[in-house]
N, C-alpha and C. Protein backbone atom coordinates (compact mmCIF):
# COMPACT_ATOMS: atom_id res chain seq x y z
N UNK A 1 0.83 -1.20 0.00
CA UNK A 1 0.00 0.00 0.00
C UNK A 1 0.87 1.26 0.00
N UNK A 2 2.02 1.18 0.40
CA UNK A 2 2.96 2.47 0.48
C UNK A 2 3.46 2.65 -0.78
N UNK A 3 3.88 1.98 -1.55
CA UNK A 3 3.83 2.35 -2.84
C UNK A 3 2.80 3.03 -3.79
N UNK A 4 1.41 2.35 -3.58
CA UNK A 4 0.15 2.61 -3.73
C UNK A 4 0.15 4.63 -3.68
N UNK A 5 0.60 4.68 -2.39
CA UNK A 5 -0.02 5.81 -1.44
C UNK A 5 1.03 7.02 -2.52
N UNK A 6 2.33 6.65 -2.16
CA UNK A 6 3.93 7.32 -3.00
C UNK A 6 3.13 7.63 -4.61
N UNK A 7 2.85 6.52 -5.51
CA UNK A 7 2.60 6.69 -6.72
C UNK A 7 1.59 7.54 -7.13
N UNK A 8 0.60 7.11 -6.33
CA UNK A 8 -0.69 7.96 -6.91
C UNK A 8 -0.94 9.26 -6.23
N UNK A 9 -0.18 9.60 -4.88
CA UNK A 9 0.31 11.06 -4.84
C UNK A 9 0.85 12.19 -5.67
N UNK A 10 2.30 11.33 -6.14
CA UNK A 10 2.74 11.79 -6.74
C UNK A 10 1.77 11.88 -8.35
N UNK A 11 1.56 11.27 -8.47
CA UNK A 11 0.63 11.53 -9.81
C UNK A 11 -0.20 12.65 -9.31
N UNK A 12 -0.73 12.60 -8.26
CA UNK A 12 -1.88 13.45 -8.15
C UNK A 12 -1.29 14.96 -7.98
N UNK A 13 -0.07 14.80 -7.28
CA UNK A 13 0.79 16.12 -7.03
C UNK A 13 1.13 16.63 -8.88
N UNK A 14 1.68 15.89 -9.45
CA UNK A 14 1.88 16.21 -11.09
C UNK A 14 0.94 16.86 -11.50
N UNK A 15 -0.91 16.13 -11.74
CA UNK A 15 -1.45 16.98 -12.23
C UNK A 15 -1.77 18.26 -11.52
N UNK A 16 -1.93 18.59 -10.19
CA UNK A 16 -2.67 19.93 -9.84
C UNK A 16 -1.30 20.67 -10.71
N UNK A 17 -0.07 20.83 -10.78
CA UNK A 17 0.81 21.44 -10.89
C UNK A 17 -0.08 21.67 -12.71
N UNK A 18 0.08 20.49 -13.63
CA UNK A 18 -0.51 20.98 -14.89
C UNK A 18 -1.84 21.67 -14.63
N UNK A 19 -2.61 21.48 -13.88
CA UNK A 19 -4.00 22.00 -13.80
C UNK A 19 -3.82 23.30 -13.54
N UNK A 20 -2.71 23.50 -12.77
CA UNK A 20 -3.23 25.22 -11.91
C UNK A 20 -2.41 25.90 -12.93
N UNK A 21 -1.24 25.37 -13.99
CA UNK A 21 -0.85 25.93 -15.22
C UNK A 21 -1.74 26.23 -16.29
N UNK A 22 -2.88 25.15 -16.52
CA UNK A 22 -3.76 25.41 -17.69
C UNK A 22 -4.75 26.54 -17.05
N UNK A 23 -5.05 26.30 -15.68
CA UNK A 23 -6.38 27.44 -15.17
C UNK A 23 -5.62 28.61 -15.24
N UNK A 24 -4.09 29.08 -14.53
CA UNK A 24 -3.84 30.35 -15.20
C UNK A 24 -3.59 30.55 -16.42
N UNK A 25 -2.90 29.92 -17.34
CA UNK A 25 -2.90 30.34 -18.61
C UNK A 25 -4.11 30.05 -19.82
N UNK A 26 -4.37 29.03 -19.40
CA UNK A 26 -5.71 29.53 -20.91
C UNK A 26 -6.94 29.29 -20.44
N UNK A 27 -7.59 29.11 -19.06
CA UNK A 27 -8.84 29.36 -18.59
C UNK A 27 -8.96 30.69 -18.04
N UNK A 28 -7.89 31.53 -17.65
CA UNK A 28 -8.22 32.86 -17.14
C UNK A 28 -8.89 33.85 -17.28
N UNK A 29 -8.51 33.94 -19.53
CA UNK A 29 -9.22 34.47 -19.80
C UNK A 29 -11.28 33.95 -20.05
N UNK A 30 -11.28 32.81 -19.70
CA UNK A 30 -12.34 32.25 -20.14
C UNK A 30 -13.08 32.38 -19.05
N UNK A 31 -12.87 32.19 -17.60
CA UNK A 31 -13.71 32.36 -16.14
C UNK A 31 -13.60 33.09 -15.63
N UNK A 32 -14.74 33.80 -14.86
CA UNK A 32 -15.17 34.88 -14.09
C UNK A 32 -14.12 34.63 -13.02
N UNK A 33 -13.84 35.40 -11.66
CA UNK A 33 -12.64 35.37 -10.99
C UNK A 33 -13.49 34.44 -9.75
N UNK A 34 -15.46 34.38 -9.63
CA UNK A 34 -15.88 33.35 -8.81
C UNK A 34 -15.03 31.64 -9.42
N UNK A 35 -15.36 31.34 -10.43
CA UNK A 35 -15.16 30.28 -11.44
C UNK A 35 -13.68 30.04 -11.28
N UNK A 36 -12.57 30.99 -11.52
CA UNK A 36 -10.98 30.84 -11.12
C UNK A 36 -11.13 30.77 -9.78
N UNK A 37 -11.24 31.21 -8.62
CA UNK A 37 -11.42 30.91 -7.25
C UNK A 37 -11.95 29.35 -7.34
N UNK A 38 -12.79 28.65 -7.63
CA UNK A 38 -12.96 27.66 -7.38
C UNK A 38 -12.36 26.57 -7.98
N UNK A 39 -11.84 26.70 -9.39
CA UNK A 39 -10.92 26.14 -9.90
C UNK A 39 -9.52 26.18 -8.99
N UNK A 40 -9.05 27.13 -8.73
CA UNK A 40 -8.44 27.14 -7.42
C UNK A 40 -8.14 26.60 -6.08
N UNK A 41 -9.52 26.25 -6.11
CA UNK A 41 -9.64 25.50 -4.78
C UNK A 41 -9.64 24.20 -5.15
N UNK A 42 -9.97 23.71 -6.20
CA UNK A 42 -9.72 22.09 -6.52
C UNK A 42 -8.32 21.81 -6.61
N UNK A 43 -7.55 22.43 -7.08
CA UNK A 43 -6.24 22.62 -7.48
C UNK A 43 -5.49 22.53 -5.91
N UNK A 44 -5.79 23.30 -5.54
CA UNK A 44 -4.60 23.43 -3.80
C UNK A 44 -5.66 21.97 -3.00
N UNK A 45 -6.94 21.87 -2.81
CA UNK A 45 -7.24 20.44 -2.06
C UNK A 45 -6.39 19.36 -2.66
N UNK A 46 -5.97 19.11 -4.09
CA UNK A 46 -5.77 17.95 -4.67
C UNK A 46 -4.19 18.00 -4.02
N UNK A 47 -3.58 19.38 -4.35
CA UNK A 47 -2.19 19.66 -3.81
C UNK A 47 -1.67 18.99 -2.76
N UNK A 48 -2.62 19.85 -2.10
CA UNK A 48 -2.55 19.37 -0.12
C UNK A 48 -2.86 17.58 0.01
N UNK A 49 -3.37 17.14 -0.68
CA UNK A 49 -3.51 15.74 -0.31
C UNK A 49 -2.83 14.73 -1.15
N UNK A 50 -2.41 15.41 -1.99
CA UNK A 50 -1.07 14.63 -2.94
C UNK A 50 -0.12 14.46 -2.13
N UNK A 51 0.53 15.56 -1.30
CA UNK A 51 1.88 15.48 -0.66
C UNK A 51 1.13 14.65 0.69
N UNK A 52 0.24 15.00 1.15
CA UNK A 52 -0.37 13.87 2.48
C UNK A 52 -0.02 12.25 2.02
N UNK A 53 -0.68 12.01 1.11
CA UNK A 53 -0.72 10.78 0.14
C UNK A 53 0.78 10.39 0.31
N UNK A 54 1.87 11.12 -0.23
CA UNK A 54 3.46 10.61 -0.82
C UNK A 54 4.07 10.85 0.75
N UNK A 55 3.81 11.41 1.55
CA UNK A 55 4.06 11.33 3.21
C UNK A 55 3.72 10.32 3.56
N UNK A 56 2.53 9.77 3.73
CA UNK A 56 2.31 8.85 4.77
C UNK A 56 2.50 7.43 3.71
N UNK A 57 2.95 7.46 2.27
CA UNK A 57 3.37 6.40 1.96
C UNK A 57 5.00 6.28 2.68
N UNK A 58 5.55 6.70 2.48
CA UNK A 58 6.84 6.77 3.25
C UNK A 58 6.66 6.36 4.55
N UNK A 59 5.53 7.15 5.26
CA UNK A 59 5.54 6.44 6.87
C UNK A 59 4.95 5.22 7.02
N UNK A 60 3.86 4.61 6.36
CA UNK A 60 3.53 3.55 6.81
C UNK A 60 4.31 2.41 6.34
N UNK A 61 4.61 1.85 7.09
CA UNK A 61 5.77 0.42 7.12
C UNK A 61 4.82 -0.83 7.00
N UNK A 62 3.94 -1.48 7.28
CA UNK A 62 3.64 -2.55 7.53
C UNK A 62 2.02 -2.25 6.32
N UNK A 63 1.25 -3.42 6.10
CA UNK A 63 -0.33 -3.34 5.42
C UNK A 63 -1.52 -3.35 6.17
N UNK A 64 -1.25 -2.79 7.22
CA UNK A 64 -2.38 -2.68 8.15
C UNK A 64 -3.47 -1.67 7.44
N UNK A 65 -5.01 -2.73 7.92
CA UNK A 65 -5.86 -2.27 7.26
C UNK A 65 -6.42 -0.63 7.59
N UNK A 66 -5.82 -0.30 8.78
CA UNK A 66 -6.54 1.51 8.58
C UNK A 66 -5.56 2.00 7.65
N UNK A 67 -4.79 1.48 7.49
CA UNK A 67 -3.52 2.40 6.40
C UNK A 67 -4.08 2.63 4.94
N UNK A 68 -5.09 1.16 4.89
CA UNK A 68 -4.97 1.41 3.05
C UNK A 68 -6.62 2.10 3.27
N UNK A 69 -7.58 1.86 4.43
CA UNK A 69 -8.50 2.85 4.49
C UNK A 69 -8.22 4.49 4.38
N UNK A 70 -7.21 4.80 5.17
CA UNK A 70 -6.98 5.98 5.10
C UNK A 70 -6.71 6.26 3.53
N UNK A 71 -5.30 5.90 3.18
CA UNK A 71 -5.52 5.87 1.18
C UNK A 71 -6.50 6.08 0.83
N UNK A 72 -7.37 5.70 0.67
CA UNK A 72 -8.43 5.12 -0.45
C UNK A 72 -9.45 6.42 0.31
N UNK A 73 -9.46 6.87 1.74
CA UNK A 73 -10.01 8.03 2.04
C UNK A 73 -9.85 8.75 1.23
N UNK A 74 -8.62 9.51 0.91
CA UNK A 74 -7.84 10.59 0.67
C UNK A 74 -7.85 10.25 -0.89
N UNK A 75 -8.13 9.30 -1.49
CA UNK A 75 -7.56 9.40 -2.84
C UNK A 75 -9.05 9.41 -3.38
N UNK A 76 -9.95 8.78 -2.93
CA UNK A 76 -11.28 8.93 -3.28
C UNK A 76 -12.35 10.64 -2.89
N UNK A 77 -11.48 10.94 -2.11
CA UNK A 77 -12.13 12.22 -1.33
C UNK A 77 -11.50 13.19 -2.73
N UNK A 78 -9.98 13.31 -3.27
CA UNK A 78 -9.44 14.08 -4.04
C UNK A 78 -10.32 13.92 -5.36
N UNK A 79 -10.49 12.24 -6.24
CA UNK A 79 -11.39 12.27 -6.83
C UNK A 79 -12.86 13.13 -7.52
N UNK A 80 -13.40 12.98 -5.74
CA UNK A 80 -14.96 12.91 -5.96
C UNK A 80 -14.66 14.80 -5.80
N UNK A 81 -13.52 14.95 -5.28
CA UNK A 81 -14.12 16.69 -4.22
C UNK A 81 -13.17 17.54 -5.69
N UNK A 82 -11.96 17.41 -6.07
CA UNK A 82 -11.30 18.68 -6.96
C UNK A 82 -11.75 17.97 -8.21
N UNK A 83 -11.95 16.76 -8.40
CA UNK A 83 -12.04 16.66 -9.90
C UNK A 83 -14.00 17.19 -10.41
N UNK A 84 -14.69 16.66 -9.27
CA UNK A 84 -16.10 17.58 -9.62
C UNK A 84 -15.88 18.97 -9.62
N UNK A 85 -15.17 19.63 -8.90
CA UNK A 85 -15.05 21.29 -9.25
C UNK A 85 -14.71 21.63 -10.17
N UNK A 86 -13.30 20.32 -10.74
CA UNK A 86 -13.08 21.09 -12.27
C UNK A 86 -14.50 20.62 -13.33
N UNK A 87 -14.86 19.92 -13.26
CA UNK A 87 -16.39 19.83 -14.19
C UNK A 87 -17.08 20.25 -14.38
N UNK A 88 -17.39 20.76 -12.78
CA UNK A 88 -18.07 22.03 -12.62
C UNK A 88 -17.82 23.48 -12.96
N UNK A 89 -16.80 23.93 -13.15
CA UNK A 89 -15.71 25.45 -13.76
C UNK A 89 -16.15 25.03 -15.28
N UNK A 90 -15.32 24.12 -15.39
CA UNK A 90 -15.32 24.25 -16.91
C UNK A 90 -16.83 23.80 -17.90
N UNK A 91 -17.50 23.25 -17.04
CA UNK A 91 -18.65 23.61 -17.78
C UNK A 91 -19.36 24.13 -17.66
N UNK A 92 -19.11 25.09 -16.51
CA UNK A 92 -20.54 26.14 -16.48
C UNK A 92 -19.55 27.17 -17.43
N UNK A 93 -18.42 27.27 -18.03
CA UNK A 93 -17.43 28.07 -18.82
C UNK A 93 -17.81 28.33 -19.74
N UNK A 94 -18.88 27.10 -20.24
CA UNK A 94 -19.04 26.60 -21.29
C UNK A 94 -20.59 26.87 -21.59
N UNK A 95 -21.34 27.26 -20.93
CA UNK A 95 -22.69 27.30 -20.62
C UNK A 95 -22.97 25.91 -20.82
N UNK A 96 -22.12 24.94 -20.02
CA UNK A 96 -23.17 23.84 -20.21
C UNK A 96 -23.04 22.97 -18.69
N UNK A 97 -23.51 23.72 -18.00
CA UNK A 97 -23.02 23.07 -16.65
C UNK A 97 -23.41 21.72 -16.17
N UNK A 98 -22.40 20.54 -15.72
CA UNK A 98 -23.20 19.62 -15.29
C UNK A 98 -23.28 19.81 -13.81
N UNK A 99 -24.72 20.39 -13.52
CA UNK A 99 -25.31 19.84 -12.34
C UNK A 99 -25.46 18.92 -11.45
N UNK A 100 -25.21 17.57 -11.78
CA UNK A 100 -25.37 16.58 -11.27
C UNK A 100 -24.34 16.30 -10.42
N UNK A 101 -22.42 17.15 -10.47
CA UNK A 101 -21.53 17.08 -10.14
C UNK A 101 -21.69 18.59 -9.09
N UNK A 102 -22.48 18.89 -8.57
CA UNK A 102 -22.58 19.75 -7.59
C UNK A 102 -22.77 18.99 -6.29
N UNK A 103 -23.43 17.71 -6.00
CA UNK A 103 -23.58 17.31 -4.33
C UNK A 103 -22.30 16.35 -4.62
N UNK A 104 -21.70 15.79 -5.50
CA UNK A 104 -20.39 14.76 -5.89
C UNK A 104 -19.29 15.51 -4.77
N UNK A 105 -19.02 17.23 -4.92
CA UNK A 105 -18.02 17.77 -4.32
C UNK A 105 -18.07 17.67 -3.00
N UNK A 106 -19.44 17.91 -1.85
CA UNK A 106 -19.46 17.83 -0.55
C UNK A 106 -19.33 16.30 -0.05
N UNK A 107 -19.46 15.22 -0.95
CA UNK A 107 -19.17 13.85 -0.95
C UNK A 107 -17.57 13.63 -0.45
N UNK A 108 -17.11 13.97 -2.01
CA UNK A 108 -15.47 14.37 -1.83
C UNK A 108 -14.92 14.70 -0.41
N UNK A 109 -15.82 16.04 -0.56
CA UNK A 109 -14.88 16.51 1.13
C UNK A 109 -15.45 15.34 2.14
N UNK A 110 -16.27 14.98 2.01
CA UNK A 110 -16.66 14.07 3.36
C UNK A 110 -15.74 12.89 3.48
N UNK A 111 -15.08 12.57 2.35
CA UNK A 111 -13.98 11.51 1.86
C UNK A 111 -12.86 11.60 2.41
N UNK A 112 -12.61 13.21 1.82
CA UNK A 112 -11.22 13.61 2.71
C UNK A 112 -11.60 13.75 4.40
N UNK A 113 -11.76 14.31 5.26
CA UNK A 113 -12.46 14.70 6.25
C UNK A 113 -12.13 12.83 6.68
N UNK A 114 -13.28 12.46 6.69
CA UNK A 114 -12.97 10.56 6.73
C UNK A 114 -11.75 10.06 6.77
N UNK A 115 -10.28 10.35 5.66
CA UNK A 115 -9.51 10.28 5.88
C UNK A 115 -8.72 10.92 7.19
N UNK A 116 -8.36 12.34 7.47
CA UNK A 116 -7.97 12.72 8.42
C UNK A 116 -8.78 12.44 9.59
N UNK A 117 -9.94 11.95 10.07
CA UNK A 117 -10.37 11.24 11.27
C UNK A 117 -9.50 10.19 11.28
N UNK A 118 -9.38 9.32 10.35
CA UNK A 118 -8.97 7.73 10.25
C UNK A 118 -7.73 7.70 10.82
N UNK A 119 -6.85 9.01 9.95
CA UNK A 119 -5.40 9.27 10.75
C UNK A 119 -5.52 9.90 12.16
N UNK A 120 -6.39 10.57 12.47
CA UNK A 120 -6.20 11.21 14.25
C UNK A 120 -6.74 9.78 14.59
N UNK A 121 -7.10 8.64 14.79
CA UNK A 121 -7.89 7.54 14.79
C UNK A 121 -6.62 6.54 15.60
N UNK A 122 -6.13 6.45 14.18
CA UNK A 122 -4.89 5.46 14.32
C UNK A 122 -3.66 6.20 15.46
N UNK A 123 -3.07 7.53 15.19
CA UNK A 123 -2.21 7.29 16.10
C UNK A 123 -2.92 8.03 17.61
N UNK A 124 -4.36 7.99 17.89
CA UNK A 124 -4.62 8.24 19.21
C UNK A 124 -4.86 7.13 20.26
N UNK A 125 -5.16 5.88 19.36
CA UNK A 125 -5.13 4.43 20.61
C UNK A 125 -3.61 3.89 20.21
């Protein structure tokens, strides 16, 4: 699972870096500064939990099962929570908003959130 945790961090750390390059350079001119603010915010959540992700692959040593819960918290929370915001930016950009990816994002966060319980969880017993 620590590999797991290392790889798909780092992947996840790679794209916000291309993402928050394409939202300043060629969505800037295309979204209102509400629309860049929230594109924004998908971008730094995915950030912040990429490097969480490639951290605690490094720390966890053994396959204990809160370890790969916590993962799968954090990687499913990044999923459901920055990748619906970008769907949401770029298609309301577009006048074609999908709606249906508006309750997907408070899911997300409940994902992440889930994760960091799981970790105050594990090292408080």
């Amino acid at each position: 699972m620590h590999q797991f945790a290392i790889l798909t961090g780092a992947t996840f750390g790679f794209l916000a870096i291309i993402l928050a390059s394409f939202g300043a350079h060629f969505l800037k001119k295309k979204l209102t500064l509400e629309q860049l603010q929230s594109f924004e915010t998908g971008v730094k959540y995915q950030m912040y939990h990429a490097i969480v992700l490639v951290v605690l692959g490094f720390q966890f040593t053994s396959e204990l099962t809160i370890d790969n819960y916590i993962v799968y918290a954090f990687v499913i929370g990044i999923l459901l929570f920055s990748f619906s915001i970008y769907g949401l930016v770029i298609s309301s950009a577009n006048n074609k908003k999908l709606t249906f990816l508006g309750p997907i994002t408070p899911l997300g966060g409940l994902f992440l959130a889930l994760g960091w319980g799981l970790l105050i969880y594990k090292y408080s017993f």
